[in-house]
C-alpha atoms as a PDB file:
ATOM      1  CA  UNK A   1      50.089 -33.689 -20.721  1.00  0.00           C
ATOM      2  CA  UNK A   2      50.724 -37.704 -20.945  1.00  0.00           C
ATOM      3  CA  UNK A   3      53.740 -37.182 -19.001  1.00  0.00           C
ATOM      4  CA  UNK A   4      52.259 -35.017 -15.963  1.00  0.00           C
ATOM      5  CA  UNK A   5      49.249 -37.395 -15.401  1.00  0.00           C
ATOM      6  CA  UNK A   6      51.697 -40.753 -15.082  1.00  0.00           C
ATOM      7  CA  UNK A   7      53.675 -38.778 -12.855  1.00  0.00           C
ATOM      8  CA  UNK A   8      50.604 -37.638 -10.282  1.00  0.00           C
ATOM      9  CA  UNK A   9      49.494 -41.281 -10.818  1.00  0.00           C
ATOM     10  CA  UNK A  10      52.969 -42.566  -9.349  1.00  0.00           C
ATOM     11  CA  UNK A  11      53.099 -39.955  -6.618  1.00  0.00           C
ATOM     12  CA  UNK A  12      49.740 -41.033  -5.739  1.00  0.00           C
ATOM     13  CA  UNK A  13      50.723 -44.493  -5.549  1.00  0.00           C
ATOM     14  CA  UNK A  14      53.942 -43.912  -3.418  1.00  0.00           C
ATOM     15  CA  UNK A  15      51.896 -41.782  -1.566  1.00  0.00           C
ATOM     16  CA  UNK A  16      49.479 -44.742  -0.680  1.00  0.00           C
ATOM     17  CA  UNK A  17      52.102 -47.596  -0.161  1.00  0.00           C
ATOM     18  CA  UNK A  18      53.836 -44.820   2.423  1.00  0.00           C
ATOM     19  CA  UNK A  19      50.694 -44.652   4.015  1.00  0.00           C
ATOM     20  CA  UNK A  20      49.972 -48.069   4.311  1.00  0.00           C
ATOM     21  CA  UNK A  21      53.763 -49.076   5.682  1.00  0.00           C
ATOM     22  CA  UNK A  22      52.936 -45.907   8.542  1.00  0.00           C
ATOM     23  CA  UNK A  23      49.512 -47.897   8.994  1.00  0.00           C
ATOM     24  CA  UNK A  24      51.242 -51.537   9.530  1.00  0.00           C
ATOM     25  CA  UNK A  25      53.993 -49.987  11.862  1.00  0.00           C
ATOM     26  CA  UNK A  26      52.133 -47.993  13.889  1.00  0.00           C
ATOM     27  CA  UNK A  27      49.441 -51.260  14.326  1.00  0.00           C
ATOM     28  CA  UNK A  28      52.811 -53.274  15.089  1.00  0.00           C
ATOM     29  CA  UNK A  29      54.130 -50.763  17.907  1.00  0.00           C
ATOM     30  CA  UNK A  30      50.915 -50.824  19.478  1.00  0.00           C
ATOM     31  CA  UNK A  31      50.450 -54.449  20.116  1.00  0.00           C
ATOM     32  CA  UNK A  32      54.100 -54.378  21.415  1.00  0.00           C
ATOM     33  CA  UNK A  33      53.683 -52.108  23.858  1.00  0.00           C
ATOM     34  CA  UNK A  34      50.608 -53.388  25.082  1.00  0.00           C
ATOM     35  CA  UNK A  35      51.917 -56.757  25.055  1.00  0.00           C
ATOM     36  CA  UNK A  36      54.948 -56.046  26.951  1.00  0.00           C
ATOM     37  CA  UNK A  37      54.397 -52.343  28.979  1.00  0.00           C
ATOM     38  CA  UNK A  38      54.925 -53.162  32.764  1.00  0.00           C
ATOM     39  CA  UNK A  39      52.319 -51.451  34.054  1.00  0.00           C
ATOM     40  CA  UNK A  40      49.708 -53.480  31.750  1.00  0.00           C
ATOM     41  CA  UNK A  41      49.459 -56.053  34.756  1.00  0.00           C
ATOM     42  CA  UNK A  42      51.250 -54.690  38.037  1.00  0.00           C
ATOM     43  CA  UNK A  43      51.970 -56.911  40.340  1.00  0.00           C
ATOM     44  CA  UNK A  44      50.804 -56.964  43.728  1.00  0.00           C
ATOM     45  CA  UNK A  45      53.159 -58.132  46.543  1.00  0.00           C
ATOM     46  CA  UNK A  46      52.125 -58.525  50.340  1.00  0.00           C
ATOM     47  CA  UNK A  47      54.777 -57.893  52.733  1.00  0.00           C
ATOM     48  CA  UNK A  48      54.492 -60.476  55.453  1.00  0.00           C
ATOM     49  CA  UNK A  49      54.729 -59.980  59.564  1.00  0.00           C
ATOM     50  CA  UNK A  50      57.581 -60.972  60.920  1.00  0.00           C
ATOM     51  CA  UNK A  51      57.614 -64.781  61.626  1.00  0.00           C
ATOM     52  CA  UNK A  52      57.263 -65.780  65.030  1.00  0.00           C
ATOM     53  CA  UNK A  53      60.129 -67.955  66.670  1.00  0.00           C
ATOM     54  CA  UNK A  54      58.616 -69.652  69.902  1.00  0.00           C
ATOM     55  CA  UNK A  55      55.010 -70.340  70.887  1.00  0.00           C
ATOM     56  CA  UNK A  56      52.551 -71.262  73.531  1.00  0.00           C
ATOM     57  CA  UNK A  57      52.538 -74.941  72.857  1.00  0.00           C
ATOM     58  CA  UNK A  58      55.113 -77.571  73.658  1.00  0.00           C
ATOM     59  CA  UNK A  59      56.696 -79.446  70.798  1.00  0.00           C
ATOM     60  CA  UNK A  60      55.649 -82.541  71.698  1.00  0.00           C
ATOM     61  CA  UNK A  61      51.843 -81.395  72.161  1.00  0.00           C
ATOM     62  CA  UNK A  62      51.838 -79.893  69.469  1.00  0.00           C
ATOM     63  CA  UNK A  63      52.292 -83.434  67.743  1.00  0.00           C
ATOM     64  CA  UNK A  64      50.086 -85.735  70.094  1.00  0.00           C
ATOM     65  CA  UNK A  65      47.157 -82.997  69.156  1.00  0.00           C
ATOM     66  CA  UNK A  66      47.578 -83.094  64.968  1.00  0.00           C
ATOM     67  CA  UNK A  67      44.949 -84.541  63.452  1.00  0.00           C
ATOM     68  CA  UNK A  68      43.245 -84.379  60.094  1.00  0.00           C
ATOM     69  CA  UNK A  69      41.023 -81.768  59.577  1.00  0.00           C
ATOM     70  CA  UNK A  70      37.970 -81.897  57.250  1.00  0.00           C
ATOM     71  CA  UNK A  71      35.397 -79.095  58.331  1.00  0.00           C
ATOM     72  CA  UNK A  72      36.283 -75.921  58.357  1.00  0.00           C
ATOM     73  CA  UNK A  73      34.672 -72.400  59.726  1.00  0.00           C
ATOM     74  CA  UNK A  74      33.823 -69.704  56.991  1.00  0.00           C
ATOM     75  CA  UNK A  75      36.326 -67.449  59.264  1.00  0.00           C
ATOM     76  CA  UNK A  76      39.347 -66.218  57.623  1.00  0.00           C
ATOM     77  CA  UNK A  77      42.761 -66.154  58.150  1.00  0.00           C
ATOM     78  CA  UNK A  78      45.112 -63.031  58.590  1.00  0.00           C
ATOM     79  CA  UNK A  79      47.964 -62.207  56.628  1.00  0.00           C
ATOM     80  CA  UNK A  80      50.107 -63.029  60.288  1.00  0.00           C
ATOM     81  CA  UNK A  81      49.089 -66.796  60.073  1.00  0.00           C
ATOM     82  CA  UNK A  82      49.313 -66.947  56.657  1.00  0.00           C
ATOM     83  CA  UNK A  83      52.516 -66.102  56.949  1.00  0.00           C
ATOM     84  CA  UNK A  84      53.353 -68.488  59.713  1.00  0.00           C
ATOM     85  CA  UNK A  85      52.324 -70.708  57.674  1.00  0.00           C
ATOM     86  CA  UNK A  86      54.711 -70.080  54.745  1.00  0.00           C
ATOM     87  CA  UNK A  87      57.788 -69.469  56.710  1.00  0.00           C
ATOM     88  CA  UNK A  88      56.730 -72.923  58.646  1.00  0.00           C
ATOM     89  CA  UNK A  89      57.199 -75.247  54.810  1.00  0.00           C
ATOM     90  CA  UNK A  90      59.761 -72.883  53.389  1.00  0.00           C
ATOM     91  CA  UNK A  91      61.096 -69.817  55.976  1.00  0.00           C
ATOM     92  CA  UNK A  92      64.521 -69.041  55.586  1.00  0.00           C
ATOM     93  CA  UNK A  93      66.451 -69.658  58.678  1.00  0.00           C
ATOM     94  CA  UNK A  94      69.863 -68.664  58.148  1.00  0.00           C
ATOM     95  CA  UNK A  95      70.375 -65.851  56.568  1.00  0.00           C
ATOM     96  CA  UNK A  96      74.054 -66.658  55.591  1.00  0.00           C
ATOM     97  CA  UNK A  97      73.213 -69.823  54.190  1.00  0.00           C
ATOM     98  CA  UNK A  98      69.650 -69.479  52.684  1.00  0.00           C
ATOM     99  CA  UNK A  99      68.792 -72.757  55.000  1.00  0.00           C
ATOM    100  CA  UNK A 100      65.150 -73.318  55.539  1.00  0.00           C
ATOM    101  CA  UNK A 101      62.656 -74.869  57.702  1.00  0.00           C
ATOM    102  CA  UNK A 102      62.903 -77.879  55.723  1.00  0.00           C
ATOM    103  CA  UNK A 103      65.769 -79.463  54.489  1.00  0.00           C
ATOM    104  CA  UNK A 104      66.020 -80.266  51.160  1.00  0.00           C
ATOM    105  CA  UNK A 105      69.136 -82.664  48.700  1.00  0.00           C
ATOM    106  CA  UNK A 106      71.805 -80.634  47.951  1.00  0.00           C
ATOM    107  CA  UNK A 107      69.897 -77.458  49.353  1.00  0.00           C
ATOM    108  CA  UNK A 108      68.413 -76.723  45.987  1.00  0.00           C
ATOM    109  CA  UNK A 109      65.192 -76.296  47.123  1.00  0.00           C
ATOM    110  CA  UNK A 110      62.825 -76.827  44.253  1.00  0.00           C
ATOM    111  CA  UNK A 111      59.678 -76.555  45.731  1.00  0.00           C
ATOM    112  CA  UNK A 112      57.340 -73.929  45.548  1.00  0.00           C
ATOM    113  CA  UNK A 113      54.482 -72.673  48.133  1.00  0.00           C
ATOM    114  CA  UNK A 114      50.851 -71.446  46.279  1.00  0.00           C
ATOM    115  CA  UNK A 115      48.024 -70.191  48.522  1.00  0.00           C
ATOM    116  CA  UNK A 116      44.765 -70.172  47.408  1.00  0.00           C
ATOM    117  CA  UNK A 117      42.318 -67.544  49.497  1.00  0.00           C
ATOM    118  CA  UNK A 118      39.242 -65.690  49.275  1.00  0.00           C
ATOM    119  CA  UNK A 119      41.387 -63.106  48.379  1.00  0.00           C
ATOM    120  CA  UNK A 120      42.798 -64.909  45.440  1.00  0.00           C
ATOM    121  CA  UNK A 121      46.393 -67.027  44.606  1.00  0.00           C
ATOM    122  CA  UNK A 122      50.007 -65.948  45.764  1.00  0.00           C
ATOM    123  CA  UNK A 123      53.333 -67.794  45.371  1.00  0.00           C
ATOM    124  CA  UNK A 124      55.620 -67.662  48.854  1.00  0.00           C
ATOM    125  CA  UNK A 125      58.393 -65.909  48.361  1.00  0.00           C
ATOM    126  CA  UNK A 126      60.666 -67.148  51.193  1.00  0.00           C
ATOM    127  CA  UNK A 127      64.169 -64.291  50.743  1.00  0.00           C
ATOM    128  CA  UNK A 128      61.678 -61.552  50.567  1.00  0.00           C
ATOM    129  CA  UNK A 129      59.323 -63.455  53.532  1.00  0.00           C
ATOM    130  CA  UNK A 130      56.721 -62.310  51.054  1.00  0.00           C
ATOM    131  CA  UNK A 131      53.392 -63.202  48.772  1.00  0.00           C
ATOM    132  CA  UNK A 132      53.374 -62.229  44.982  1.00  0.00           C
ATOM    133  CA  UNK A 133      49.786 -62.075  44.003  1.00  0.00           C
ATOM    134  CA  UNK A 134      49.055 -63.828  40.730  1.00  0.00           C
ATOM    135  CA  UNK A 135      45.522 -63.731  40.855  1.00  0.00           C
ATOM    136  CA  UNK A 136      42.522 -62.106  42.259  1.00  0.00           C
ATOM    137  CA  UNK A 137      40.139 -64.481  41.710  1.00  0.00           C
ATOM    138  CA  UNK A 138      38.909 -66.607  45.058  1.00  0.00           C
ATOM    139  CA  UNK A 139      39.431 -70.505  43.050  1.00  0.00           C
ATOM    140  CA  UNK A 140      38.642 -72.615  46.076  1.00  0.00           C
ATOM    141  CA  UNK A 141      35.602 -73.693  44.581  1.00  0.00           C
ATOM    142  CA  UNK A 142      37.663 -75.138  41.243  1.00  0.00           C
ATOM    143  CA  UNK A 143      40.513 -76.289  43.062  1.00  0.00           C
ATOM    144  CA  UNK A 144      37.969 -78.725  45.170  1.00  0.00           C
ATOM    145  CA  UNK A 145      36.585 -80.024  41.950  1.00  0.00           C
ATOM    146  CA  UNK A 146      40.078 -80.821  40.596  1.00  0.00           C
ATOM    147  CA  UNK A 147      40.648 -82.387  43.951  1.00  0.00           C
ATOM    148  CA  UNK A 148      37.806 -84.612  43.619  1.00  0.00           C
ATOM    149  CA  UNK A 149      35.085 -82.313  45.323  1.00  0.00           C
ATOM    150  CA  UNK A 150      36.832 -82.903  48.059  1.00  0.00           C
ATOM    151  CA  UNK A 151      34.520 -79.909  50.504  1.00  0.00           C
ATOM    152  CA  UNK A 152      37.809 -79.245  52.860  1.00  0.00           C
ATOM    153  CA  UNK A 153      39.236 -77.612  50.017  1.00  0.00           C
ATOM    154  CA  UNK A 154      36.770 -75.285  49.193  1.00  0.00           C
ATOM    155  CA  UNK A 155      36.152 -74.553  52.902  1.00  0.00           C
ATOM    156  CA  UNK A 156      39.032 -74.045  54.233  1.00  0.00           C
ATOM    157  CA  UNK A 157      40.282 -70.244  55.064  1.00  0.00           C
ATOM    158  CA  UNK A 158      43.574 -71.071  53.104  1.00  0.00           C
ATOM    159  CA  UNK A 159      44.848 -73.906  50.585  1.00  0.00           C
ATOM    160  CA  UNK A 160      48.731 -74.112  50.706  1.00  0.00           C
ATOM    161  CA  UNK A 161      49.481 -76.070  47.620  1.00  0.00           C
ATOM    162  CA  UNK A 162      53.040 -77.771  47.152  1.00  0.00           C
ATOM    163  CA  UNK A 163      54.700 -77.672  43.900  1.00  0.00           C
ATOM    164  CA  UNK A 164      57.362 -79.650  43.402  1.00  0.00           C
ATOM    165  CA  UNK A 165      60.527 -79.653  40.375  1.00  0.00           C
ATOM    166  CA  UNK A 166      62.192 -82.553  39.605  1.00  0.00           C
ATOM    167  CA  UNK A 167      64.217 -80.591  36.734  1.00  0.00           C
ATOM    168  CA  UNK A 168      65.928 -78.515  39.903  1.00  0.00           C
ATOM    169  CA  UNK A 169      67.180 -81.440  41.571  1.00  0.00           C
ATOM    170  CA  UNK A 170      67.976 -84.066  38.206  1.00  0.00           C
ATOM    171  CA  UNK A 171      70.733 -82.062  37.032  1.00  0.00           C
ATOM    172  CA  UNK A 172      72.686 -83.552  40.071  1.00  0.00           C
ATOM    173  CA  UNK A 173      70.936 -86.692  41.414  1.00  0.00           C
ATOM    174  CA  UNK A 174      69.553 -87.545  38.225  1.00  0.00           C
ATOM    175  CA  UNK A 175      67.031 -91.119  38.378  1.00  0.00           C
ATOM    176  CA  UNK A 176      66.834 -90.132  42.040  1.00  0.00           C
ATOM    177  CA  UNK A 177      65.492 -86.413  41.498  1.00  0.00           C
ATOM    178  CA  UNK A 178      61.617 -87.227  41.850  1.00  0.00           C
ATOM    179  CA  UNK A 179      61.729 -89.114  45.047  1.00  0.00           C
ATOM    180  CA  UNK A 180      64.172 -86.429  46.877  1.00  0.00           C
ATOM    181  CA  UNK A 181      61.746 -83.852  45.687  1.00  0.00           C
ATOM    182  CA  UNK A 182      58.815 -85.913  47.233  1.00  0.00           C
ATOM    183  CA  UNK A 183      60.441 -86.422  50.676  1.00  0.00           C
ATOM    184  CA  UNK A 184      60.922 -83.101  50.732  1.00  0.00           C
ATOM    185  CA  UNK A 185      57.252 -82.143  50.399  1.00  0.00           C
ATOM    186  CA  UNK A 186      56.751 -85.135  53.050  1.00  0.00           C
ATOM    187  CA  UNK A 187      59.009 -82.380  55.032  1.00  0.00           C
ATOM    188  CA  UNK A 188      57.415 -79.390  54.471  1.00  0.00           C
ATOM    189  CA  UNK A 189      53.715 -80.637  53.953  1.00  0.00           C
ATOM    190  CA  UNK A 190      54.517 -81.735  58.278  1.00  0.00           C
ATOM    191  CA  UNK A 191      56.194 -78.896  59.250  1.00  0.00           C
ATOM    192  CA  UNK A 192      52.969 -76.952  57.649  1.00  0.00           C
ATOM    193  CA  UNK A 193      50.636 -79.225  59.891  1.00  0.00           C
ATOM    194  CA  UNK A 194      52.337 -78.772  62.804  1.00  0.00           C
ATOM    195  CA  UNK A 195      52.892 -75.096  62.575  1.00  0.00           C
ATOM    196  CA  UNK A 196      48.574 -74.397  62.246  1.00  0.00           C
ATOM    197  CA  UNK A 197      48.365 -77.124  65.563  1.00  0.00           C
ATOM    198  CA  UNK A 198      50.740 -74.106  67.441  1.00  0.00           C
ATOM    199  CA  UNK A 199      48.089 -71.799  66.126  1.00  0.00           C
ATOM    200  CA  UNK A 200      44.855 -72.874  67.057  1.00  0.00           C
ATOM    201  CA  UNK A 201      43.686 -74.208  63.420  1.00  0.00           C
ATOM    202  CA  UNK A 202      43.976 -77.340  61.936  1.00  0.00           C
ATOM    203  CA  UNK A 203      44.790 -78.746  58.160  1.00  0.00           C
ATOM    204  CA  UNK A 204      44.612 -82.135  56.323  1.00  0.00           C
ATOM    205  CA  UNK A 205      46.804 -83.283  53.710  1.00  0.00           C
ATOM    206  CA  UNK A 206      45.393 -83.811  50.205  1.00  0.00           C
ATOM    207  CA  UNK A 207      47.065 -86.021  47.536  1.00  0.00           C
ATOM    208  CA  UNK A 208      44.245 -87.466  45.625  1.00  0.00           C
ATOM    209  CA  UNK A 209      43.622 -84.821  42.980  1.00  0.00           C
ATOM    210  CA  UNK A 210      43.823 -84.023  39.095  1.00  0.00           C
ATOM    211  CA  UNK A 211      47.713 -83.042  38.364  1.00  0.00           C
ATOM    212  CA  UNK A 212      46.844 -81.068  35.055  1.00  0.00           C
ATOM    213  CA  UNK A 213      43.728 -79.468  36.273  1.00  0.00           C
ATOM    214  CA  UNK A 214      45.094 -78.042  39.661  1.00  0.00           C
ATOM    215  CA  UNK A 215      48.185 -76.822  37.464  1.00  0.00           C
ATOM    216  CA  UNK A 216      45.884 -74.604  34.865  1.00  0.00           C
ATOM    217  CA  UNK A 217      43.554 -73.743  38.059  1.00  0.00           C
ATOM    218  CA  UNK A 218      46.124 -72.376  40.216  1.00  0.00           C
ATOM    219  CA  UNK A 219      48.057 -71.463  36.915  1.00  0.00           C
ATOM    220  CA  UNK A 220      51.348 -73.190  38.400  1.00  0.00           C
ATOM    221  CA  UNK A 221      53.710 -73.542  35.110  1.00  0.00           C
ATOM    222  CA  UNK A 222      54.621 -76.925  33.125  1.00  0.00           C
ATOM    223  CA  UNK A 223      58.075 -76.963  35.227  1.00  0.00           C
ATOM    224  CA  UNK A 224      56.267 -77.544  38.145  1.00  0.00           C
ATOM    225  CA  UNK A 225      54.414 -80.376  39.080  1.00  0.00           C
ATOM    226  CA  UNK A 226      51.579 -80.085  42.088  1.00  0.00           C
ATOM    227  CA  UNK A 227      51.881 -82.929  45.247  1.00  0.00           C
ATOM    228  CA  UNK A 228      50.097 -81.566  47.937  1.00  0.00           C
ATOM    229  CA  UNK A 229      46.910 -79.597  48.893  1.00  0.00           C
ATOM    230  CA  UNK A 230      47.225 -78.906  52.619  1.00  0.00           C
ATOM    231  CA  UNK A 231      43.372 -77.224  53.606  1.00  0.00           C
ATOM    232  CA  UNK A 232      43.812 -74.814  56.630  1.00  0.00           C
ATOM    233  CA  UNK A 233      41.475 -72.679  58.554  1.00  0.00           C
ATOM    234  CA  UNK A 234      39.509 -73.020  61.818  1.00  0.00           C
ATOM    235  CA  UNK A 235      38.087 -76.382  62.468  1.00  0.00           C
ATOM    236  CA  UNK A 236      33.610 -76.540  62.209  1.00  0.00           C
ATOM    237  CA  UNK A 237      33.522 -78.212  65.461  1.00  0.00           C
ATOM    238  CA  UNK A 238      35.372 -78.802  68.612  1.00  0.00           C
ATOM    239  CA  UNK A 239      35.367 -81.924  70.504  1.00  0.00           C
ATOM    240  CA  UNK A 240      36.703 -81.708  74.308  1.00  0.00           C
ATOM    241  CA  UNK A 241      38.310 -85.077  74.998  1.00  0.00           C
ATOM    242  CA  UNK A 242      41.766 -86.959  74.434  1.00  0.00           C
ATOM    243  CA  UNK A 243      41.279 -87.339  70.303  1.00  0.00           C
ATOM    244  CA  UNK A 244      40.603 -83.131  70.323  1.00  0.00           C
ATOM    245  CA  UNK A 245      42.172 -81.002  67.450  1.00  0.00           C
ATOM    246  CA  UNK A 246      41.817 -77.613  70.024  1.00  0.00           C
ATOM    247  CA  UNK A 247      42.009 -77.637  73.574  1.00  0.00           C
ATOM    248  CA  UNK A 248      39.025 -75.528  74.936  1.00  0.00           C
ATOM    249  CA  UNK A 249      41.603 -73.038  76.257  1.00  0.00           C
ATOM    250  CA  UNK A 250      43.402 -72.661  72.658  1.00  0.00           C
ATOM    251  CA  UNK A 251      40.032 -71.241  70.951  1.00  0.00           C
ATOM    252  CA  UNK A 252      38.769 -69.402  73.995  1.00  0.00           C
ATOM    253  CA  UNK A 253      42.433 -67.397  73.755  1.00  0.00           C
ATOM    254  CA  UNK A 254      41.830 -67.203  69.648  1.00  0.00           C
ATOM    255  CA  UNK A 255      38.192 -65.686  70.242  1.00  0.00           C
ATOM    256  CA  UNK A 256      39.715 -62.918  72.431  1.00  0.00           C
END
């Protein structure tokens, strides 16, 4: 009688740790797949128009009519000029080659586009002429208070922000990495400018901001480091003269 009761007693205790180890892995498995299952968080990616090649606009008016912008319309911008946009600071250009619009030391290319819209934050994808969504939330409001309240931000239609790595381009030009890396968001930050003049909108360049905050806001990784805000969208007012952003003809053919 001794005998049978210690051995129920063990079988219930075997029983028990079994239990408990089917317990702790199935717990385990769970938080693994949940942590890592693809479709947890799909991504959403936004095929772009074809960019555009010529324009309406001479060169060279283009650049006597760029001026800073810093009052925008509450009218948005379409995925076309949004896309313009991109391909403007970072379009491929040869296909063979992977050239861009830019050019950049070495043709590493180590900058990266972000655009902030009501619609939320995408990176540029410039092989796939493409946005990859990485947020839904509309952060125009926070990215103007890490940018000093400066109001452009948060009105503007569309913040392109440029992110620059200095990792990317140290590896070969070492001491000299940061300031290639900043010319060539002097580049691309122009070639953005110029590109909204050809399309009836107009854009100012930010640089006085918070590094750190505009990182977590726009939730642009350590490797990365922010240099420009460029504000873009449809300019408040309209002033007919020689200092005008928009020639009265340019938004009459934009209202059609």
């Amino acid at each position: 009688m001794k005998i049978s009761t210690i051995s129920a007693s063990g079988l219930l205790r075997r029983s028990l740790k079994w239990s408990l180890f089917i317990m702790v892995l199935f717990v385990l498995s769970t938080i693994c797949l949940a942590k890592y299952n693809p479709r947890r968080q799909p991504v959403k990616i936004v095929q772009l128009p074809q960019p555009l090649s010529t324009g309406e606009i001479s060169f060279e008016r283009i650049l006597a009519k760029r001026r800073s912008v810093r009052s925008f319309t509450s009218q948005p911008l379409d995925f076309m000029q949004i896309g313009q946009l991109a391909w403007a600071g970072q379009g491929i250009t040869d296909e063979q080659t992977g050239f861009r619009t830019a050019p950049s030391a070495g043709a590493i290319y180590p900058i990266e586009l972000y655009i902030a819209t009501e619609n939320g934050v995408f990176v540029y994808k410039p092989k796939a002429h493409s946005l990859q969504q990485i947020s839904d939330q509309d952060i125009r409001d926070r990215l103007a208070a890490a940018a000093l309240d400066q109001q452009a931000v948060a009105q503007a239609a569309c913040d392109i922000i440029i992110a620059g790595s200095v990792k990317k381009l140290a590896a070969k030009y070492g001491g000299r990495a940061k300031r290639f890396m900043l010319l060539e968001s002097g580049h691309i930050a122009q070639n953005i400018q110029l590109q909204a003049v050809s399309l009836g909108l107009g854009s100012v360049p930010i640089g006085a901001f918070d590094i750190s905050s505009v990182r977590k806001v726009c939730q642009i990784p350590m490797s990365l480091e922010p240099v420009y805000i460029i504000p873009v969208g449809y300019p408040a007012a309209v002033t007919i003269g020689p200092e005008n952003i928009i020639e009265k003809q340019s938004v009459e053919r934009l209202g059609r």
